[in-house]
N, C-alpha and C. Protein backbone atom coordinates (compact mmCIF):
# COMPACT_ATOMS: atom_id res chain seq x y z
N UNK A 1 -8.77 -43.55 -6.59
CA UNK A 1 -9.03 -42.42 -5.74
C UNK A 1 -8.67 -42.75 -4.30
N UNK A 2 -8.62 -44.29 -3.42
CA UNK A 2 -8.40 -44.68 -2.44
C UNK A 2 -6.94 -44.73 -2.54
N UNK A 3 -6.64 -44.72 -3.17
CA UNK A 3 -5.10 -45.28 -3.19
C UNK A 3 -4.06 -43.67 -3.56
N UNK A 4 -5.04 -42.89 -3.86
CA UNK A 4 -4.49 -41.29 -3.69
C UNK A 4 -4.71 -41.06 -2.28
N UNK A 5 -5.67 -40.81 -1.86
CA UNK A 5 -5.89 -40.64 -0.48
C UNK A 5 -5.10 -41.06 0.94
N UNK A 6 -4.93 -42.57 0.34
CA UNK A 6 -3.77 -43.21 1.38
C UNK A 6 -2.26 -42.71 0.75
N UNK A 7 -1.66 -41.87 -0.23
CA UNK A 7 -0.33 -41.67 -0.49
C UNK A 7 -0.31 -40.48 0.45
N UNK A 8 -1.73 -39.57 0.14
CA UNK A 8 -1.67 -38.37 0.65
C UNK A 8 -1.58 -38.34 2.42
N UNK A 9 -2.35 -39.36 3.02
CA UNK A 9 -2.08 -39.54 4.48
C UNK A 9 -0.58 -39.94 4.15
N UNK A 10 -0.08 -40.99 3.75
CA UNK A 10 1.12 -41.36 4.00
C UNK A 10 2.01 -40.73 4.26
N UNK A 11 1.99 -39.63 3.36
CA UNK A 11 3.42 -38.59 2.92
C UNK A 11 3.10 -37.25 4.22
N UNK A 12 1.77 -36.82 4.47
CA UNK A 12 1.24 -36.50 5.64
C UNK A 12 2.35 -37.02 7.04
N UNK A 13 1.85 -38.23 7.13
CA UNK A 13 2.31 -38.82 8.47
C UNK A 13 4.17 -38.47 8.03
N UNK A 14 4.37 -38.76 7.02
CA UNK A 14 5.82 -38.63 7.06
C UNK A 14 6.81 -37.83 7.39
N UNK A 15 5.92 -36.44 7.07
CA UNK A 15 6.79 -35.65 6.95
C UNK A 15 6.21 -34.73 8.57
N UNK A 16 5.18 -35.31 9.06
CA UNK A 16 5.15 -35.01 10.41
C UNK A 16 6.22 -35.80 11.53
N UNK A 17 6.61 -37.05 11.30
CA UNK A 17 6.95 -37.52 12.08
C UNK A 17 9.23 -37.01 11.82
N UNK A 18 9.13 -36.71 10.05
CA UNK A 18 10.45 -35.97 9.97
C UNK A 18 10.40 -34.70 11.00
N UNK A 19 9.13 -34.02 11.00
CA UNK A 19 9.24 -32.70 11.69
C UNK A 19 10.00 -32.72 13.31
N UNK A 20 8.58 -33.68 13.67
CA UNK A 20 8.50 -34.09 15.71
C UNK A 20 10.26 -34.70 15.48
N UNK A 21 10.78 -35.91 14.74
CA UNK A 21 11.76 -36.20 15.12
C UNK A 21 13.33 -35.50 15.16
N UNK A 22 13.23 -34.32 14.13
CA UNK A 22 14.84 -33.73 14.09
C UNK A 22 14.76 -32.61 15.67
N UNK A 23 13.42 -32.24 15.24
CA UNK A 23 13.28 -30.96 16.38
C UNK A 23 13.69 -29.75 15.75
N UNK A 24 12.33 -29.03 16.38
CA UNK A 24 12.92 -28.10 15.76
C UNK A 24 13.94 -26.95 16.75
N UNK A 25 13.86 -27.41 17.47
CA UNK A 25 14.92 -26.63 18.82
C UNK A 25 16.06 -26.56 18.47
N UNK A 26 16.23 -27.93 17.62
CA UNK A 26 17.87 -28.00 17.42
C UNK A 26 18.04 -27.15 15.87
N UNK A 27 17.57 -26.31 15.20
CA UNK A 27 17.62 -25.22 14.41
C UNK A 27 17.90 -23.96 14.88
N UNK A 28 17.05 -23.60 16.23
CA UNK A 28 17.36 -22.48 16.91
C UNK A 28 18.09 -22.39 17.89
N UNK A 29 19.44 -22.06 18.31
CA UNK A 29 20.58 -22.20 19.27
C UNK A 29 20.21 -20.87 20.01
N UNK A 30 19.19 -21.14 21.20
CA UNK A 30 19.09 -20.65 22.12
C UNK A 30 19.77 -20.23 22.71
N UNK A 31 21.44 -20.62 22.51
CA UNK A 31 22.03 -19.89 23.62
C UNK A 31 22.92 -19.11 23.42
N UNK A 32 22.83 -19.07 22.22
CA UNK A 32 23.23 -17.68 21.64
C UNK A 32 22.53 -16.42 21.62
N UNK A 33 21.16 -16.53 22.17
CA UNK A 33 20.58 -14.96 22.11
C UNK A 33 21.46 -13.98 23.21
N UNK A 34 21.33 -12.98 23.19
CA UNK A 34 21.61 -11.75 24.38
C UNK A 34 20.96 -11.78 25.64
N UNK A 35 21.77 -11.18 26.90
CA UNK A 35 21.25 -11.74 27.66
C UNK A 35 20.59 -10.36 27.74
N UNK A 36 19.33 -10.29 27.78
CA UNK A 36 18.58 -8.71 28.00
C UNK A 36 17.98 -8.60 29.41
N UNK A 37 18.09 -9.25 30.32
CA UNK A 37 18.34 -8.97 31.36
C UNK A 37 19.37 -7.90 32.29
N UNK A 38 20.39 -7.58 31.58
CA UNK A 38 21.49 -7.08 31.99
C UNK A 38 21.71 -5.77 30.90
N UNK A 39 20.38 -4.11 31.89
CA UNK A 39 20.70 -3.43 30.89
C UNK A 39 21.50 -2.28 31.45
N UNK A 40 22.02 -1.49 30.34
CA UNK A 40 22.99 -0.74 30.45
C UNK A 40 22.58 0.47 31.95
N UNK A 41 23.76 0.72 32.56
CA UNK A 41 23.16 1.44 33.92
C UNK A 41 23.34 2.85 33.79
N UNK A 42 23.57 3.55 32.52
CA UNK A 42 23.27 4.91 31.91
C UNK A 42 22.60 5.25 30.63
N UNK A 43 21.46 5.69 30.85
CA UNK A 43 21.03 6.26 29.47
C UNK A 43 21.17 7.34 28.95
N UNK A 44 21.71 7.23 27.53
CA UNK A 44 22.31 8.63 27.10
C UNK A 44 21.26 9.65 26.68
N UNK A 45 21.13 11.19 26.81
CA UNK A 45 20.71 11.71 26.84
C UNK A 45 20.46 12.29 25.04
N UNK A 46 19.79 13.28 24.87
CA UNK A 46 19.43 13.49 23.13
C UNK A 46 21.04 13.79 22.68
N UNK A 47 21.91 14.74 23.52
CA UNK A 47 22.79 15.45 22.91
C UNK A 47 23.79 14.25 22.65
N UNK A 48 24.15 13.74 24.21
CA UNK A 48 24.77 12.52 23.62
C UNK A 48 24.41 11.42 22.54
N UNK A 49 23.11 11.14 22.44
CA UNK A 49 22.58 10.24 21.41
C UNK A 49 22.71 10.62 20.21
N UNK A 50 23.04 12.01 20.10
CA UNK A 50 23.16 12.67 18.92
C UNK A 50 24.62 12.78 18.30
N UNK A 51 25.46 12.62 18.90
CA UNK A 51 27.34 12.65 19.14
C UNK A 51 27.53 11.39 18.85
N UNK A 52 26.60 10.31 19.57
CA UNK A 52 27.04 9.31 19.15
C UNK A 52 27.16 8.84 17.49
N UNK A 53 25.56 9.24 17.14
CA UNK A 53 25.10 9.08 15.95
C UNK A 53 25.80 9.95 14.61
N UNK A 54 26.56 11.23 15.10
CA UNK A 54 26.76 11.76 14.13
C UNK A 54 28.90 10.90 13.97
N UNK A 55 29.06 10.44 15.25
CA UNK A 55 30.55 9.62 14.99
C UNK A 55 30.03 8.43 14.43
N UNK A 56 28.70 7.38 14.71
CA UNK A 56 29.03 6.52 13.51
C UNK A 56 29.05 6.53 12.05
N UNK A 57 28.67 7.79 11.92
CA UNK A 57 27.78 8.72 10.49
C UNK A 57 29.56 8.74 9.89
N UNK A 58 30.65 9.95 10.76
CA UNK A 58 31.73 9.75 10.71
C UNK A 58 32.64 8.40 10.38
N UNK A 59 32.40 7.54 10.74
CA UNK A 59 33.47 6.24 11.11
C UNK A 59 32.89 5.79 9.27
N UNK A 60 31.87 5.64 9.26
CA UNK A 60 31.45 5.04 8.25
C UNK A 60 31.88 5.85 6.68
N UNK A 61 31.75 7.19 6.98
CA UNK A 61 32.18 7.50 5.70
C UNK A 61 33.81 7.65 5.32
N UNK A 62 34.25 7.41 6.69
CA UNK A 62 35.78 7.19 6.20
C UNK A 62 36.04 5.75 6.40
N UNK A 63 35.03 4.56 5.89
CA UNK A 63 35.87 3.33 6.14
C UNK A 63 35.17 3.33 4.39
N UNK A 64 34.35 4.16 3.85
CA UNK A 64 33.64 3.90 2.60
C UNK A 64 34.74 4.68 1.68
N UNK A 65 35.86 5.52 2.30
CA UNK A 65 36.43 6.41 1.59
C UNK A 65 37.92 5.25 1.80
N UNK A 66 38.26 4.36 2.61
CA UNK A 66 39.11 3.66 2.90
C UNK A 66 38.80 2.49 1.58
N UNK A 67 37.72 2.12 1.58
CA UNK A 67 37.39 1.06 0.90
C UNK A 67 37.32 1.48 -0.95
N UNK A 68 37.17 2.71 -0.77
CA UNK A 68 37.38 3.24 -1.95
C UNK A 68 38.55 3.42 -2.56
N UNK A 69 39.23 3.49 -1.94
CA UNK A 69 41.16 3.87 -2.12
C UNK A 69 41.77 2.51 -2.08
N UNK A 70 41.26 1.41 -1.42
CA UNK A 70 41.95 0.13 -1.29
C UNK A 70 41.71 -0.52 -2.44
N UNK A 71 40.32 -0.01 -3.41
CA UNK A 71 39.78 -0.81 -4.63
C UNK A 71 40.57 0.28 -5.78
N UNK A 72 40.85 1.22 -5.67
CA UNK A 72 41.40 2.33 -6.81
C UNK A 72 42.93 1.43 -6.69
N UNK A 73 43.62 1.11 -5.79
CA UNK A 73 44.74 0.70 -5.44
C UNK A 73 45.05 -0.79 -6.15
N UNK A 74 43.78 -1.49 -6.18
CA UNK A 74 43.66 -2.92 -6.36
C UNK A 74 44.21 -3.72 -5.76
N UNK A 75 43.67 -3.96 -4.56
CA UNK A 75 43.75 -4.69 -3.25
C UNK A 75 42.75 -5.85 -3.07
C-alpha cells in the first residue's frame, strides 16, 4: 500500500514537472490573435447589414452550385 502511494506521488510529480517544463505558452501562439484594438471606423446600418448578408447568402449558393457542376463533371 506504501509503495502504491509513492508510484502515485511519483507519476504526480512527473507529470507536473512535464507540464511547468514544455509550457504551456508555447501551445498557444499569441501572436497570432487579431489585433481588436483597431476597430472598423463605420458601422453598417440594418439595411446595409442586411445587403451584406443577403450577398453572402448569394456567393455561397453559387459556389455550392459551382461545386456541384465541378463534381457532376468529375473534377
Amino acid at each position: 500500500m506504501v509503495t502504491s502511494r509513492w508510484r502515485s506521488a511519483l507519476a504526480l510529480v512527473a507529470v507536473a514537472a512535464t507540464l511547468s517544463g514544455s509550457g504551456c505558452s508555447e501551445t498557444l501562439p499569441l501572436t497570432q490573435l487579431p489585433d481588436v484594438t483597431k476597430l472598423p471606423q463605420k458601422v453598417l446600418n440594418k439595411d446595409e447589414q442586411q445587403g451584406k448578408v443577403n450577398e453572402m447568402i448569394t456567393k455561397g449558393q453559387q459556389h455550392q452550385t459551382e461545386a456541384a457542376k465541378d463534381i457532376e463533371n468529375g473534377k
